[in-house]
PDB file of N, CA and C in Angstrom:
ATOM      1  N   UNK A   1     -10.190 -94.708 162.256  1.00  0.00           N
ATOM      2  CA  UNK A   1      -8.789 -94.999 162.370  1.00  0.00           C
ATOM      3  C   UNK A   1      -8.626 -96.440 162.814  1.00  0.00           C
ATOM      4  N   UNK A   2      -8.020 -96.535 163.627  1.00  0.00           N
ATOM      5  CA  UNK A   2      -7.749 -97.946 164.473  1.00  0.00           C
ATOM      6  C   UNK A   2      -6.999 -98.712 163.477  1.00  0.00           C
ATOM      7  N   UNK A   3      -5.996 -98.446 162.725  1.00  0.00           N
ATOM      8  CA  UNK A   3      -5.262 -99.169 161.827  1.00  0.00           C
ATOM      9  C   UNK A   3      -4.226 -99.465 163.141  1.00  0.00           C
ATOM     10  N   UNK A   4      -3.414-100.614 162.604  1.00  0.00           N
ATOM     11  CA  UNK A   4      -2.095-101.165 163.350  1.00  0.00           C
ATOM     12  C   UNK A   4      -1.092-101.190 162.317  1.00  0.00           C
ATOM     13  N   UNK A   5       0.284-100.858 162.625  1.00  0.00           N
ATOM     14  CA  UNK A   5       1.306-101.264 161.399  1.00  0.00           C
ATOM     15  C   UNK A   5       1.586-102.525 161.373  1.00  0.00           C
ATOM     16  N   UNK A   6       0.422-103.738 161.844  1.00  0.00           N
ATOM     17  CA  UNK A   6       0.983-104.843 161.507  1.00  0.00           C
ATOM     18  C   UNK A   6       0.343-105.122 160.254  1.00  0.00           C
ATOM     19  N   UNK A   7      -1.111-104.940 160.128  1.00  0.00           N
ATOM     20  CA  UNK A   7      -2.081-105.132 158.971  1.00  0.00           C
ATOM     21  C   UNK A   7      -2.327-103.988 158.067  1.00  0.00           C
ATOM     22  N   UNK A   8      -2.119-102.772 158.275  1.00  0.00           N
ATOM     23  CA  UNK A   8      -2.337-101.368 157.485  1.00  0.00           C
ATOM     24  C   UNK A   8      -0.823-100.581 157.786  1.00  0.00           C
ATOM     25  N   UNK A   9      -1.370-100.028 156.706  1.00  0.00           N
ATOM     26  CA  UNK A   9      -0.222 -98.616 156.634  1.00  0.00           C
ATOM     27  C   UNK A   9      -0.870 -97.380 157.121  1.00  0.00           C
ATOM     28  N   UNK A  10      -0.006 -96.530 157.942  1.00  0.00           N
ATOM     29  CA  UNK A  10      -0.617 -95.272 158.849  1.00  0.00           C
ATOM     30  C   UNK A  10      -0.606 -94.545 157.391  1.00  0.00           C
ATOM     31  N   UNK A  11      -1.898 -93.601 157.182  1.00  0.00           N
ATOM     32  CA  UNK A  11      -1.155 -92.536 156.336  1.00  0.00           C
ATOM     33  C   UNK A  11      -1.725 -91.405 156.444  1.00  0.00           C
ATOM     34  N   UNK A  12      -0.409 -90.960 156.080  1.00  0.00           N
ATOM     35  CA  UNK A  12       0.485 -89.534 156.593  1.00  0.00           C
ATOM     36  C   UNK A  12       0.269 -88.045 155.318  1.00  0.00           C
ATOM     37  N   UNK A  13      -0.015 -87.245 156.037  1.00  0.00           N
ATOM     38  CA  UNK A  13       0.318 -86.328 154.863  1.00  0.00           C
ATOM     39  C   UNK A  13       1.088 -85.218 155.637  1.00  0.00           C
ATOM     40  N   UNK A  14       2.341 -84.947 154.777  1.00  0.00           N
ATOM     41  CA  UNK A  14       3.346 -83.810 155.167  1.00  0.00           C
ATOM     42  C   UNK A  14       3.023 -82.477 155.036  1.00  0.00           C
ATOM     43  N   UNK A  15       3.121 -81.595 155.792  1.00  0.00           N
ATOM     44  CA  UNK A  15       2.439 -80.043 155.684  1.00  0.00           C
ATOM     45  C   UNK A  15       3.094 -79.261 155.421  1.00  0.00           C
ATOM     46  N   UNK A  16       3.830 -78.817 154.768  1.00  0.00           N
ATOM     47  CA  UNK A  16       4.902 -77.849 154.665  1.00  0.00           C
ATOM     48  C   UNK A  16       6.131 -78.376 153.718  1.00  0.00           C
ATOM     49  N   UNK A  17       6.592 -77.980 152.758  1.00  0.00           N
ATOM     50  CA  UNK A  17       7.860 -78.747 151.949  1.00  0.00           C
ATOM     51  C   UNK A  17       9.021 -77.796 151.855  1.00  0.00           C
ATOM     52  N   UNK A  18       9.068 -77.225 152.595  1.00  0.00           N
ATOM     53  CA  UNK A  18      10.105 -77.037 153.135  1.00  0.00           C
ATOM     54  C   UNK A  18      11.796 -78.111 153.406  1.00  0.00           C
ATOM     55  N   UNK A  19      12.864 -77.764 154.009  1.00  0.00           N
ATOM     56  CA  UNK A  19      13.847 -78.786 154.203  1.00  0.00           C
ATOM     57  C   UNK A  19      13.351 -79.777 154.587  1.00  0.00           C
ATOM     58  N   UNK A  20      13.042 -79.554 155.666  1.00  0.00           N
ATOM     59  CA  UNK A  20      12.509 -80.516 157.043  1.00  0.00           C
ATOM     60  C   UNK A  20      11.578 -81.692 155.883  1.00  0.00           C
ATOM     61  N   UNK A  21      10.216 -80.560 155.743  1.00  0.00           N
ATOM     62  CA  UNK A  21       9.202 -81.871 155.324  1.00  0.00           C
ATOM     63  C   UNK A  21       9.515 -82.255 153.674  1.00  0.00           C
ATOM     64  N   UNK A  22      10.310 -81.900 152.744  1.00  0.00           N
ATOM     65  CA  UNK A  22      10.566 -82.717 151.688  1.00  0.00           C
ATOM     66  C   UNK A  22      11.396 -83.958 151.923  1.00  0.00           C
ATOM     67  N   UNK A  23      12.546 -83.664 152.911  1.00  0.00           N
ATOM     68  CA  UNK A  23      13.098 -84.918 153.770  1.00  0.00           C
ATOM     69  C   UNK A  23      12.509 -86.007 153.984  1.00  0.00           C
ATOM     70  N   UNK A  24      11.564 -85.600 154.550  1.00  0.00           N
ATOM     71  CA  UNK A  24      10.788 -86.677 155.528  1.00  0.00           C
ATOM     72  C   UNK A  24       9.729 -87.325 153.728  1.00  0.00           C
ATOM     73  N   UNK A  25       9.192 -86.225 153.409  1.00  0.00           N
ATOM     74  CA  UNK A  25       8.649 -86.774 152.229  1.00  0.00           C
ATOM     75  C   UNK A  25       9.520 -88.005 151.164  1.00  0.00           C
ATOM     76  N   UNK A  26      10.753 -87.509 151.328  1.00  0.00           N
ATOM     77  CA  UNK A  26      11.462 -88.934 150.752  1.00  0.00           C
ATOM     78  C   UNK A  26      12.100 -89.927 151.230  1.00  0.00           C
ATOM     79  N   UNK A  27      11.899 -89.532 152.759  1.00  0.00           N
ATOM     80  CA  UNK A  27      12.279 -90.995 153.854  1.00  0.00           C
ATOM     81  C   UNK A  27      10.951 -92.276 153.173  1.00  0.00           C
ATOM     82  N   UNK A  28       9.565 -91.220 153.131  1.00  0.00           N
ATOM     83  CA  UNK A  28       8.102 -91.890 153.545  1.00  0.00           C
ATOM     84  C   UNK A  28       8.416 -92.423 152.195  1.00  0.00           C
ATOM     85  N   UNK A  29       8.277 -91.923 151.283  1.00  0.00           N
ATOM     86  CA  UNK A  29       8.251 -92.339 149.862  1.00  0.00           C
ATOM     87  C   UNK A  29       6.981 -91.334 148.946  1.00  0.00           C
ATOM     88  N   UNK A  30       6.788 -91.655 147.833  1.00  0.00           N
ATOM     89  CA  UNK A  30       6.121 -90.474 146.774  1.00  0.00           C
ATOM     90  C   UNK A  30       4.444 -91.100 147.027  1.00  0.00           C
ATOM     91  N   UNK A  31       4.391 -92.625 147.614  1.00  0.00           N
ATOM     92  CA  UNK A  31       2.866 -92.380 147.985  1.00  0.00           C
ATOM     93  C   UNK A  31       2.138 -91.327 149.275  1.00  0.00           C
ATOM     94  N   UNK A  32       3.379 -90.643 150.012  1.00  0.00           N
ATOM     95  CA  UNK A  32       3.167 -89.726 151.139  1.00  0.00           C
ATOM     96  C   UNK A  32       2.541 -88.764 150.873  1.00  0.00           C
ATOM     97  N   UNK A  33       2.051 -87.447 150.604  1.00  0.00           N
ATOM     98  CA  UNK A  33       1.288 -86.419 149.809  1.00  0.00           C
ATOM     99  C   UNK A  33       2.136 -85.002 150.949  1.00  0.00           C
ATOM    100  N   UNK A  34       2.913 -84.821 150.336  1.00  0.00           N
ATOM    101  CA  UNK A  34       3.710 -83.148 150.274  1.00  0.00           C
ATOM    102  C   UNK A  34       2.854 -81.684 150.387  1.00  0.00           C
ATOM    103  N   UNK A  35       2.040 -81.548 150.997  1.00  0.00           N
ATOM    104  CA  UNK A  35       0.971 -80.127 150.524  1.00  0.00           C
ATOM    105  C   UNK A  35       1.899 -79.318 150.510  1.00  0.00           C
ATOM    106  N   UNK A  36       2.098 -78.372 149.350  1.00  0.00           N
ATOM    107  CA  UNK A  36       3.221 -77.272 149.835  1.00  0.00           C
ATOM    108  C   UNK A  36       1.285 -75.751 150.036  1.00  0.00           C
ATOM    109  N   UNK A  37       1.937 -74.372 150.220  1.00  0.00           N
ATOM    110  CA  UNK A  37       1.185 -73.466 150.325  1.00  0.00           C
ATOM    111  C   UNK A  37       0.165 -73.426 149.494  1.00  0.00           C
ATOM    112  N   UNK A  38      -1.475 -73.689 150.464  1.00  0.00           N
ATOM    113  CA  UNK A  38      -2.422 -73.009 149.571  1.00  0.00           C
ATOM    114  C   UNK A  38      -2.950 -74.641 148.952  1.00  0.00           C
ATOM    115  N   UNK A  39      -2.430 -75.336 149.368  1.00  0.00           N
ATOM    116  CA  UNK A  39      -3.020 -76.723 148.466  1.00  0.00           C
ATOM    117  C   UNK A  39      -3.881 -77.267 149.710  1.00  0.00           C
ATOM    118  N   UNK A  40      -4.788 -77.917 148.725  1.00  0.00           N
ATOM    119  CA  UNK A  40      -5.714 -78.732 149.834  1.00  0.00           C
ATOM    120  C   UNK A  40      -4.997 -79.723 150.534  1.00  0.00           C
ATOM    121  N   UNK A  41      -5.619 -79.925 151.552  1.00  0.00           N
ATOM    122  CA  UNK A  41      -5.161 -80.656 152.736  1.00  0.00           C
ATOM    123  C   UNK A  41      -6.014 -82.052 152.589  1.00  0.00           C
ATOM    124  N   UNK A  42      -5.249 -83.161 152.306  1.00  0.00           N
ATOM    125  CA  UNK A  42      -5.824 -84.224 151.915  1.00  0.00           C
ATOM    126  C   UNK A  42      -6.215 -85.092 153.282  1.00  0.00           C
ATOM    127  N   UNK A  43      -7.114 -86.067 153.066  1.00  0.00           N
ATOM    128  CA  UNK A  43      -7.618 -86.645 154.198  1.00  0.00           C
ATOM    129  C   UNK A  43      -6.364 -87.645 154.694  1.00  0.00           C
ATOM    130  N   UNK A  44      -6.147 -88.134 155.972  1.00  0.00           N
ATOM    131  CA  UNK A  44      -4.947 -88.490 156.556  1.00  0.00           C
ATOM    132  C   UNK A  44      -5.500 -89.517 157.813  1.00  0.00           C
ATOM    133  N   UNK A  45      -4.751 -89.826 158.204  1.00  0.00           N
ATOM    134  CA  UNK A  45      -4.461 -90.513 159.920  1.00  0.00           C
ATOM    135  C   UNK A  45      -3.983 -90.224 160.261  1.00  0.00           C
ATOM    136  N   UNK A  46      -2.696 -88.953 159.873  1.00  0.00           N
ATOM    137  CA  UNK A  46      -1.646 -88.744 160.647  1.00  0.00           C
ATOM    138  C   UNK A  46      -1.403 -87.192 159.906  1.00  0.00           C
ATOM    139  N   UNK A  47      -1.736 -85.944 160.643  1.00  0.00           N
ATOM    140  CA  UNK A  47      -0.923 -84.462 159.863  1.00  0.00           C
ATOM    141  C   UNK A  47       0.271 -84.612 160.433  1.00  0.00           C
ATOM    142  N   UNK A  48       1.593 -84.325 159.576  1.00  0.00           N
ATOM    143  CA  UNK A  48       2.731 -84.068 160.345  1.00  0.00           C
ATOM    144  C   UNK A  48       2.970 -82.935 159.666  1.00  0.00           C
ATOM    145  N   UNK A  49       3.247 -81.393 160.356  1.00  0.00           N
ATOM    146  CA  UNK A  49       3.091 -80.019 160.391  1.00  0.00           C
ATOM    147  C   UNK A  49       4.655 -79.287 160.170  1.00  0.00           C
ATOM    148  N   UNK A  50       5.277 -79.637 159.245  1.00  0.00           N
ATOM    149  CA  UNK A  50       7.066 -79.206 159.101  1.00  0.00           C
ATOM    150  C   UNK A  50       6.680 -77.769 158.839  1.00  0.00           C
ATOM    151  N   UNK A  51       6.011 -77.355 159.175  1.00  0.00           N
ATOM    152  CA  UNK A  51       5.716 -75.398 159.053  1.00  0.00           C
ATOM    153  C   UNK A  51       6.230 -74.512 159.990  1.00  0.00           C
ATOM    154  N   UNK A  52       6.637 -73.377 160.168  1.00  0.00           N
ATOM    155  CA  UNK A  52       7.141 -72.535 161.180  1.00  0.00           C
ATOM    156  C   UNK A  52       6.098 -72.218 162.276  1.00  0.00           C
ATOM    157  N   UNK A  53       6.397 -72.368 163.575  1.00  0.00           N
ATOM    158  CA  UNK A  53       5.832 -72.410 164.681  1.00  0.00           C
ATOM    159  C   UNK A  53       4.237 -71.047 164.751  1.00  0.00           C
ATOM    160  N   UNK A  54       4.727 -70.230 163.410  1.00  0.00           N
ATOM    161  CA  UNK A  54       3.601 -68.792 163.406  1.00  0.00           C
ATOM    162  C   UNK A  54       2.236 -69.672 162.919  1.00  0.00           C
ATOM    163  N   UNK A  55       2.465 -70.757 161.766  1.00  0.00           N
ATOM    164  CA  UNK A  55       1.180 -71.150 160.769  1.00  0.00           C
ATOM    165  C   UNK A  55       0.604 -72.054 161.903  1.00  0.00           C
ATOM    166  N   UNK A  56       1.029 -72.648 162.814  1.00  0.00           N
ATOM    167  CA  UNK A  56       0.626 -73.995 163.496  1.00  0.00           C
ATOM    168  C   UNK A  56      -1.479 -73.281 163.597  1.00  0.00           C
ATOM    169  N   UNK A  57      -1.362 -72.610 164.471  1.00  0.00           N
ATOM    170  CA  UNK A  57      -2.923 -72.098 164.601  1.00  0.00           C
ATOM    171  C   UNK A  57      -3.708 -72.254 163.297  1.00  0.00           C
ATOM    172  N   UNK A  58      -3.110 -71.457 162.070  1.00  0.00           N
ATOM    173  CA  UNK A  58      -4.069 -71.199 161.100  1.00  0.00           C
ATOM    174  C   UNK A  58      -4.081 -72.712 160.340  1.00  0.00           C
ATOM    175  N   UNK A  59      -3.178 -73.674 160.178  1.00  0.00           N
ATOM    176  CA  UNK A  59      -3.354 -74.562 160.075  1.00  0.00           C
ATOM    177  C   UNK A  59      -3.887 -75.984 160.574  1.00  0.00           C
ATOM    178  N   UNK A  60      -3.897 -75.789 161.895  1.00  0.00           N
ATOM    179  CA  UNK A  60      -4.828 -76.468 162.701  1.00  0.00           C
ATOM    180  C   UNK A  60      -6.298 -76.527 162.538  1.00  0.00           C
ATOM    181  N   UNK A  61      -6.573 -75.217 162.306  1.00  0.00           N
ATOM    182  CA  UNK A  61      -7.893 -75.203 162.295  1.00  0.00           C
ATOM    183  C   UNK A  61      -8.688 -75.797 160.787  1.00  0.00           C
ATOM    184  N   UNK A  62      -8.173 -75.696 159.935  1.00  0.00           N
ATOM    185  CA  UNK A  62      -8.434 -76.554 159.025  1.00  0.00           C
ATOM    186  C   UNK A  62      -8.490 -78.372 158.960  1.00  0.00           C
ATOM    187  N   UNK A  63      -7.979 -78.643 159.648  1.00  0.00           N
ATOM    188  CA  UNK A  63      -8.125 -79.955 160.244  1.00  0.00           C
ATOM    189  C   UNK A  63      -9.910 -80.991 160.962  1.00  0.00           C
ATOM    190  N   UNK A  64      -9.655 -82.016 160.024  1.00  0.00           N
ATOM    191  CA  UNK A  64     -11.396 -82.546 160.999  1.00  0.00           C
ATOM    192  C   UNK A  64     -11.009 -82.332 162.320  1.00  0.00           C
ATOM    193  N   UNK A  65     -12.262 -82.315 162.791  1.00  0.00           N
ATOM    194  CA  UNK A  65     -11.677 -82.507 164.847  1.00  0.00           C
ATOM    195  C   UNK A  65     -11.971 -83.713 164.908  1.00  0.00           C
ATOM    196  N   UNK A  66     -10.971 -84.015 166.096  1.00  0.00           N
ATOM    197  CA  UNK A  66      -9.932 -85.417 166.708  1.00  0.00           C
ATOM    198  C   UNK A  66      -8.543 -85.919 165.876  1.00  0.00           C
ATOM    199  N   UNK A  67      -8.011 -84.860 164.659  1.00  0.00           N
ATOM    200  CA  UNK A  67      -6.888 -85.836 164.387  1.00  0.00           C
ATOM    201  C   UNK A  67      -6.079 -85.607 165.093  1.00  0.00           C
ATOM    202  N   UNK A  68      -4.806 -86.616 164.381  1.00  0.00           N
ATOM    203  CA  UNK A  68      -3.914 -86.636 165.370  1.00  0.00           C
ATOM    204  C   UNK A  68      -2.453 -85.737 164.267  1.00  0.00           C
ATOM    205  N   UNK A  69      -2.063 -84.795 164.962  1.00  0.00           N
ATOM    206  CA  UNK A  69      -1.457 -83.642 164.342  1.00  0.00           C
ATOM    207  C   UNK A  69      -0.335 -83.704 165.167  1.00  0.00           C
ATOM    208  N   UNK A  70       0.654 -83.938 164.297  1.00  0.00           N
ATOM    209  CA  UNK A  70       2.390 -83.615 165.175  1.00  0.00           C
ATOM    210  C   UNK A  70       3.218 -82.530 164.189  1.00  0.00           C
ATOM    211  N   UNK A  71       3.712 -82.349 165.019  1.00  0.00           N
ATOM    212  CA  UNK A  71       5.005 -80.670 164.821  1.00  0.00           C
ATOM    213  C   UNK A  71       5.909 -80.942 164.925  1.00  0.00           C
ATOM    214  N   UNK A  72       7.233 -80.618 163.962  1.00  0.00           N
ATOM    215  CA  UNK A  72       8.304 -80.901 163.612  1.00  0.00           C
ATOM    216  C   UNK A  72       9.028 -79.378 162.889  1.00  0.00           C
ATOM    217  N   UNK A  73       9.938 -78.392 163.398  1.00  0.00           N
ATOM    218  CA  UNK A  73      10.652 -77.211 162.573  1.00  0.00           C
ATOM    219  C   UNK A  73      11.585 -77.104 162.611  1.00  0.00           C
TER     220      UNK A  73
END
C-alpha cells in the first residue's frame, strides 16, 4: 500500500450494489469495480462493504489479512 492521494489513486472496490453502493459506484466513477453477489472480489486498497450488517462476517473473511475494510448500510 502506502499510496498518498497526492501521487496515486486509492483503489477501491464496492461490495454490494445495492442503493447505497451503486451510488457511491457513480460518485467514484466506472473505473471503481461494483462486485454485486457471488462475483469475485477483486484485489483493492480499500473494501468498502454497502452489504447488510448479516453478510459483514461471511464477507470479511474472504478478504487478504491486513486490509483496510469500511461499512456503510
Amino acid at each position: 500500500m502506502g499510496k498518498t492521494m497526492q501521487n496515486d489513486q486509492l483503489d477501491v472496490a464496492i461490495i454490494g450494489a445495492g442503493r447505497f453502493g451503486s451510488c457511491m459506484h457513480q460518485i467514484l466513477g466506472s473505473d471503481t469495480p461494483l462486485v454485486r453477489k457471488k462475483e469475485p472480489i477483486p484485489k483493492a486498497d480499500l473494501y468498502w462493504l454497502t452489504v447488510q450488517d448479516t453478510n459483514i462476517s461471511t464477507l470479511a473473511a474472504q478478504f487478504p489479512h491486513g486490509s483496510t475494510v469500511v461499512h456503510s448500510s
